[in-house]
PDB file of N, CA and C in Angstrom:
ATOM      1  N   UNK A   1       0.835  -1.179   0.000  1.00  0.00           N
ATOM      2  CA  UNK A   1       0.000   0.000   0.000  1.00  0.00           C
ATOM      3  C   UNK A   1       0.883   1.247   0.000  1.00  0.00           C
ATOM      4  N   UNK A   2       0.289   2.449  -0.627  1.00  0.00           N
ATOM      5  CA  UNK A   2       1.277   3.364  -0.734  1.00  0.00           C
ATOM      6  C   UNK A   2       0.955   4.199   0.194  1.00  0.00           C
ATOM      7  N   UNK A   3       1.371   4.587   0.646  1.00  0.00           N
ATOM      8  CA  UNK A   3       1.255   6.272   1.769  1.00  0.00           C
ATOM      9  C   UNK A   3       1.136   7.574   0.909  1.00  0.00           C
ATOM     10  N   UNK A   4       0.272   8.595   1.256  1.00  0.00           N
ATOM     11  CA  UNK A   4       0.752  10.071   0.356  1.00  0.00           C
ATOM     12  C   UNK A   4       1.897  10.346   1.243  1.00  0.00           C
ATOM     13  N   UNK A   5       2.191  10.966   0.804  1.00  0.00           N
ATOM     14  CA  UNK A   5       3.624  12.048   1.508  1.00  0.00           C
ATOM     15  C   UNK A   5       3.102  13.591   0.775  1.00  0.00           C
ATOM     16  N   UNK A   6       3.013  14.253   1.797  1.00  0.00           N
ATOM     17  CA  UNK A   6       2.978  15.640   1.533  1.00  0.00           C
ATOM     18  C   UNK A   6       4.180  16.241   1.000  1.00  0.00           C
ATOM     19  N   UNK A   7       4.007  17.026   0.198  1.00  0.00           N
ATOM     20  CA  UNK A   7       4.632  17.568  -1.185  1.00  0.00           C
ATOM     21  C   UNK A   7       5.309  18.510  -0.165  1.00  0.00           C
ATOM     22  N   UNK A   8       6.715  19.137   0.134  1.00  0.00           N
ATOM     23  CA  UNK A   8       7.089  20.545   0.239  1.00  0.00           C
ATOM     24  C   UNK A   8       7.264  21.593  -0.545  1.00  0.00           C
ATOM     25  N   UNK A   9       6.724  22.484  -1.912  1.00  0.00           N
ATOM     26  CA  UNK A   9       7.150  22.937  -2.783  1.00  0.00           C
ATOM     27  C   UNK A   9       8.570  24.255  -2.421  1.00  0.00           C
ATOM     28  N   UNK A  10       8.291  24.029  -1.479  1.00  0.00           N
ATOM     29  CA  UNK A  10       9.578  25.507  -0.850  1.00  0.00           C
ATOM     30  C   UNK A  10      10.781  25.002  -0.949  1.00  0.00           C
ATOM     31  N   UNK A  11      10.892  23.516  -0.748  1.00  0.00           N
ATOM     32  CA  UNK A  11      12.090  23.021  -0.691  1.00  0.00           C
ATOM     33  C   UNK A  11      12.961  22.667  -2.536  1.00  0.00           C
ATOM     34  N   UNK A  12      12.103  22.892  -3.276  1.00  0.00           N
ATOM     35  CA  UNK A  12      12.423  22.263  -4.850  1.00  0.00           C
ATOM     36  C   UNK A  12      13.117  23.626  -5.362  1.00  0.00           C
ATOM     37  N   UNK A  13      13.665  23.308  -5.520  1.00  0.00           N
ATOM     38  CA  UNK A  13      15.274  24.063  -6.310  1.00  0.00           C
ATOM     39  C   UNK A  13      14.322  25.076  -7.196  1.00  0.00           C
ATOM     40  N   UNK A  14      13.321  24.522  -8.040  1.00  0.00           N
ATOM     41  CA  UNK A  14      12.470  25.375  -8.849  1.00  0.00           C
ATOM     42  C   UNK A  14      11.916  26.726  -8.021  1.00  0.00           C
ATOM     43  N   UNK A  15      11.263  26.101  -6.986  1.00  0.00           N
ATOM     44  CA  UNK A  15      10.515  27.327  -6.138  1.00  0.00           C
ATOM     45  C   UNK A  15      11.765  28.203  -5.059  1.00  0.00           C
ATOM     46  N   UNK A  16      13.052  27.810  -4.857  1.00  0.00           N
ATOM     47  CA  UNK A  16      13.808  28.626  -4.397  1.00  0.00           C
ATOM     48  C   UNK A  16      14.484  29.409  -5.121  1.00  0.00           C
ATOM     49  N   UNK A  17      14.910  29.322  -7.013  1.00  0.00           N
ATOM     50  CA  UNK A  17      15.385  30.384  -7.504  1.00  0.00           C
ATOM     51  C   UNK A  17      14.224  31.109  -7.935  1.00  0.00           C
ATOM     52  N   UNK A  18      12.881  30.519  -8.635  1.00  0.00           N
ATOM     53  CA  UNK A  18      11.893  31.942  -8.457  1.00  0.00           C
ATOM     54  C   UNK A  18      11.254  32.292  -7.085  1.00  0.00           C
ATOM     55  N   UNK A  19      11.489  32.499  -6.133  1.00  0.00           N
ATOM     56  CA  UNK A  19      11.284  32.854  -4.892  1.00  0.00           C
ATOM     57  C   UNK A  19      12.718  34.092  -5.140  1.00  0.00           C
ATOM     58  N   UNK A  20      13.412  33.336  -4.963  1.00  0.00           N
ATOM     59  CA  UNK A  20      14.937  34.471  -5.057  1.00  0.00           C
ATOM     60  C   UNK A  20      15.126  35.546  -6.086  1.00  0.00           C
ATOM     61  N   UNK A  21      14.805  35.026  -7.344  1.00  0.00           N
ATOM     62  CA  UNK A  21      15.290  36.013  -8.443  1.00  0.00           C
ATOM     63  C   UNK A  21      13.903  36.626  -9.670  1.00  0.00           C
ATOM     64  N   UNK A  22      13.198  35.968  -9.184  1.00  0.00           N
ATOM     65  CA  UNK A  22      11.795  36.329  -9.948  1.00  0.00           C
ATOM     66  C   UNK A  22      11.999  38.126 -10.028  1.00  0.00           C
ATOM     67  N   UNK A  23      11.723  39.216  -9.071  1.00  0.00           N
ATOM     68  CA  UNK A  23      11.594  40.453  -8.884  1.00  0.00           C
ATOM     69  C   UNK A  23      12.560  40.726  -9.392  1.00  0.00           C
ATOM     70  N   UNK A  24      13.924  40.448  -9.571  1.00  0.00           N
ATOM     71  CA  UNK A  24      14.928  40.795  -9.944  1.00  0.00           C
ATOM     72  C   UNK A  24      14.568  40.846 -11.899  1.00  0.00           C
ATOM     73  N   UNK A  25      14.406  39.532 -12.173  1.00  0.00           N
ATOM     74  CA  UNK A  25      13.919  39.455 -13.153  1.00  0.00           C
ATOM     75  C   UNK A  25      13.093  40.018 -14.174  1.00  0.00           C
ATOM     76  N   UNK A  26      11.721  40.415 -13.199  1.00  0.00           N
ATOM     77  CA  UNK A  26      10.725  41.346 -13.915  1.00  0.00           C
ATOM     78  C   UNK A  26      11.467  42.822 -14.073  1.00  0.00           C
ATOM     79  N   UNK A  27      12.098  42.728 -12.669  1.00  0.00           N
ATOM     80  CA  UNK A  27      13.000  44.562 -12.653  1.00  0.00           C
ATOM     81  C   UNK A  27      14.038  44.833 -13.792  1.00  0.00           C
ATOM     82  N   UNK A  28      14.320  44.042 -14.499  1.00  0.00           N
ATOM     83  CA  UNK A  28      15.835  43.789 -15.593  1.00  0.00           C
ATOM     84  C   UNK A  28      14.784  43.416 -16.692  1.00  0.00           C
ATOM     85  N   UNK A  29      14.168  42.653 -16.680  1.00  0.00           N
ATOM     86  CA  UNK A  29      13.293  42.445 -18.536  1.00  0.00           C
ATOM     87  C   UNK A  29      13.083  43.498 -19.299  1.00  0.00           C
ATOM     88  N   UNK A  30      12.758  44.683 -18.867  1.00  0.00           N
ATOM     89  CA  UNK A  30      12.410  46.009 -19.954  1.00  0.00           C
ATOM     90  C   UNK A  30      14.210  46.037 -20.716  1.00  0.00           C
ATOM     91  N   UNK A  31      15.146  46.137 -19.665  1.00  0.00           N
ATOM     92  CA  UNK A  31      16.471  46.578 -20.336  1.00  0.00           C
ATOM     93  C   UNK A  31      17.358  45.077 -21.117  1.00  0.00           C
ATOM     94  N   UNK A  32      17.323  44.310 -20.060  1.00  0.00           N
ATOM     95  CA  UNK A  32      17.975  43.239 -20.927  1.00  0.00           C
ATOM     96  C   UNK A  32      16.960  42.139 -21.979  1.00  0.00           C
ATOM     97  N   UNK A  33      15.982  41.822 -21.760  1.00  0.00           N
ATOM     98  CA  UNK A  33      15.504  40.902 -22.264  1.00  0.00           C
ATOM     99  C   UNK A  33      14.021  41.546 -23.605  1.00  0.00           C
ATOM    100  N   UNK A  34      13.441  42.989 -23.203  1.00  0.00           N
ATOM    101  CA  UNK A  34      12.920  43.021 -23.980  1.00  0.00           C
ATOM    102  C   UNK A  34      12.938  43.860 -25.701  1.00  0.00           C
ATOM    103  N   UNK A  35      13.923  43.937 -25.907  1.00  0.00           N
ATOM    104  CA  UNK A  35      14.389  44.496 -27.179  1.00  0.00           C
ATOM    105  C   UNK A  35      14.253  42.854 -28.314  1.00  0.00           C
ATOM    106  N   UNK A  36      14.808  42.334 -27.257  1.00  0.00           N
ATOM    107  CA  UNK A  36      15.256  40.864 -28.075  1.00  0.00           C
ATOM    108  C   UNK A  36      13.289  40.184 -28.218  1.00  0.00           C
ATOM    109  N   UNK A  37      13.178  39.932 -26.837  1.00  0.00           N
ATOM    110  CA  UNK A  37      11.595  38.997 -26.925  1.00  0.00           C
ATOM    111  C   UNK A  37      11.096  40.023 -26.832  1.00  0.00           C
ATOM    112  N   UNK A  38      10.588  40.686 -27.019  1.00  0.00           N
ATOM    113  CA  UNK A  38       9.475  41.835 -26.729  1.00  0.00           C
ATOM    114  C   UNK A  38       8.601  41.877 -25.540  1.00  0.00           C
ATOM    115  N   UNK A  39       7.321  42.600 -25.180  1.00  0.00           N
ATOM    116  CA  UNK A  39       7.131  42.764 -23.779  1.00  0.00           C
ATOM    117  C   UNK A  39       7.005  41.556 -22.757  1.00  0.00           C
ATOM    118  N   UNK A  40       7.217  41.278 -21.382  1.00  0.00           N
ATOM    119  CA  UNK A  40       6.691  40.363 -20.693  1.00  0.00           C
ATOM    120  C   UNK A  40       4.956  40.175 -21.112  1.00  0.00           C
ATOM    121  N   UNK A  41       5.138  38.868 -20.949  1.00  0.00           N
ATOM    122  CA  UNK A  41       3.452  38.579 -21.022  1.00  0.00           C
ATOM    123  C   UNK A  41       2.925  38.999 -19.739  1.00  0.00           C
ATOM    124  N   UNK A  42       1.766  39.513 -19.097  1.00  0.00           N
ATOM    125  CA  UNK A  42       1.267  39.433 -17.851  1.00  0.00           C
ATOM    126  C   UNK A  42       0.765  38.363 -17.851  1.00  0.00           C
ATOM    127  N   UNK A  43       0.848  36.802 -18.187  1.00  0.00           N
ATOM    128  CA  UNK A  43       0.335  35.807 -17.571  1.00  0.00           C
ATOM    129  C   UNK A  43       1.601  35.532 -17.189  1.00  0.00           C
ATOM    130  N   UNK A  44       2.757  36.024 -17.271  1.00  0.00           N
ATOM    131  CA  UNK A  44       3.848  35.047 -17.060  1.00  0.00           C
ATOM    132  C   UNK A  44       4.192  35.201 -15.651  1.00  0.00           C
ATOM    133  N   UNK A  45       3.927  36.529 -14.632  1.00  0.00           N
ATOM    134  CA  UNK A  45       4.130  36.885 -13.863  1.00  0.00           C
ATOM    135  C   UNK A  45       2.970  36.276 -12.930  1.00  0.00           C
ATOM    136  N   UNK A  46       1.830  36.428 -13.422  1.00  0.00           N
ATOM    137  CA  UNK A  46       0.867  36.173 -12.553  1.00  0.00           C
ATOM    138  C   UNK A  46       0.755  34.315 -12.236  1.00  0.00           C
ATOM    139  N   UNK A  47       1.234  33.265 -13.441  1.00  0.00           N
ATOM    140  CA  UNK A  47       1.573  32.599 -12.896  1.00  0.00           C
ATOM    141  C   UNK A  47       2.986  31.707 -11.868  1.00  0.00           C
ATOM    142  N   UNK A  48       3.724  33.004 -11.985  1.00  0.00           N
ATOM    143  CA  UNK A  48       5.056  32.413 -11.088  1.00  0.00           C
ATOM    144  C   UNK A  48       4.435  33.289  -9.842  1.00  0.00           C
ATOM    145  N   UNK A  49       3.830  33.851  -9.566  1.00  0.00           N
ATOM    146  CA  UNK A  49       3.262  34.245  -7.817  1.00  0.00           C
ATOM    147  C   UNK A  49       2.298  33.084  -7.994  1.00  0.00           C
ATOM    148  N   UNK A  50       1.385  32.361  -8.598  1.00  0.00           N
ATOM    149  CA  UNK A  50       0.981  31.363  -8.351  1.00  0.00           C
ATOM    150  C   UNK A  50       1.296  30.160  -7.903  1.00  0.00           C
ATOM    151  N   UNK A  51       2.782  29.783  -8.505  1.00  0.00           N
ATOM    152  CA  UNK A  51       3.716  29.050  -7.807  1.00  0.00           C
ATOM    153  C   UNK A  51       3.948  29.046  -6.636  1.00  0.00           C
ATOM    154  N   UNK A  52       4.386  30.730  -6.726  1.00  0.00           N
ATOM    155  CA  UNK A  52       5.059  30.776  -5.418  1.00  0.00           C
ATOM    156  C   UNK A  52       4.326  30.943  -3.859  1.00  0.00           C
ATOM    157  N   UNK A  53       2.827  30.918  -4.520  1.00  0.00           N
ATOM    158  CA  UNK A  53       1.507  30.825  -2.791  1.00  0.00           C
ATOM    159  C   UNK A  53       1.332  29.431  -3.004  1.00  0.00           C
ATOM    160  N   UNK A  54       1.943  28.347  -3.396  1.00  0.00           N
ATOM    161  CA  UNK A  54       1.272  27.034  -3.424  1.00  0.00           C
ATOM    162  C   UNK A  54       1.755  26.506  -1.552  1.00  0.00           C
ATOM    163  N   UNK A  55       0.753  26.115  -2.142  1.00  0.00           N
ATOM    164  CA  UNK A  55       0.902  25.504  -0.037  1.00  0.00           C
ATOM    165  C   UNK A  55       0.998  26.338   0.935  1.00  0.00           C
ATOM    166  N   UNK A  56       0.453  27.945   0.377  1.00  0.00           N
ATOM    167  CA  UNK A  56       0.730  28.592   1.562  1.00  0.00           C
ATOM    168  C   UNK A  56      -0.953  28.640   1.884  1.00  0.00           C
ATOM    169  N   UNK A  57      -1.370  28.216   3.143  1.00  0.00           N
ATOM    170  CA  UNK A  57      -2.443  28.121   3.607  1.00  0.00           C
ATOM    171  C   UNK A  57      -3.425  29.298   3.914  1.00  0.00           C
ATOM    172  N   UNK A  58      -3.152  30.256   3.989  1.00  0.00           N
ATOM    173  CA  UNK A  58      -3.457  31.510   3.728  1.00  0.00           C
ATOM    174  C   UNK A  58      -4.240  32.054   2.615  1.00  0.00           C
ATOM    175  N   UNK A  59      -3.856  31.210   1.857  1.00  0.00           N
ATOM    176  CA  UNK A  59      -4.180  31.635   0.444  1.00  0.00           C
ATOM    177  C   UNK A  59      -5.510  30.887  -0.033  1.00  0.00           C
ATOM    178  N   UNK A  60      -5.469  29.588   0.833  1.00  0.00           N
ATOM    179  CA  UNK A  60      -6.558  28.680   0.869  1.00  0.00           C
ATOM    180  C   UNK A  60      -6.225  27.180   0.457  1.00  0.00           C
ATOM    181  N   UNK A  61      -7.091  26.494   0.322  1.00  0.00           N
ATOM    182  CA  UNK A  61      -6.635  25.061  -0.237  1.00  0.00           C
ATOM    183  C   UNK A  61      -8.220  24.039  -0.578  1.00  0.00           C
ATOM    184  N   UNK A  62      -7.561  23.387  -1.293  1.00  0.00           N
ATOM    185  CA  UNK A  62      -8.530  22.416  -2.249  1.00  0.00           C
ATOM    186  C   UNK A  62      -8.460  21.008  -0.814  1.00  0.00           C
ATOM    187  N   UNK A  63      -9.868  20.212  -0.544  1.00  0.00           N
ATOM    188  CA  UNK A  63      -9.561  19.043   0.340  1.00  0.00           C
ATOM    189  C   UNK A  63     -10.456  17.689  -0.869  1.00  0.00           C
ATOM    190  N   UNK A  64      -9.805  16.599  -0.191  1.00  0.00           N
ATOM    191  CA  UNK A  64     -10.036  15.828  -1.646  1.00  0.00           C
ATOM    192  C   UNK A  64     -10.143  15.090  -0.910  1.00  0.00           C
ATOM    193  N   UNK A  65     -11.125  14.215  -1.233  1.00  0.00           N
ATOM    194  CA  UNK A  65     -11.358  12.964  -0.460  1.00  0.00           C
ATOM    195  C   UNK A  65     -11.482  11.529  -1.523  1.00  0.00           C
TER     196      UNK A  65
END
């Protein structure tokens, strides 16, 4: 039989460099990155803060039975 194991997403290498460098990122895209790709998408932002409230309870949560 399998057990769940609760997920930590804070701990995954993914959610600690956009936790770390995300703001940095959006703050530098107008000068370095958008001449080349052109503007940030606003979904792109709105889903890396989506990432980054996962599991925060605050925010709310889905219960599954």
């Amino acid at each position: 039989m399998h057990l769940y194991r609760a997920r930590n997403p804070r701990r995954s290498p993914l959610w600690q460099c956009a936790h770390r460098h995300f703001a940095e990122f959006v703050e530098t895209y107008p000068h370095d990155y958008q001449p080349r790709l052109g503007p940030l998408r606003p979904v792109i932002p709105q889903v890396v803060h989506k990432f980054l409230d996962c599991r925060n309870l605050d925010r709310g949560f889905a219960r599954v039975r």
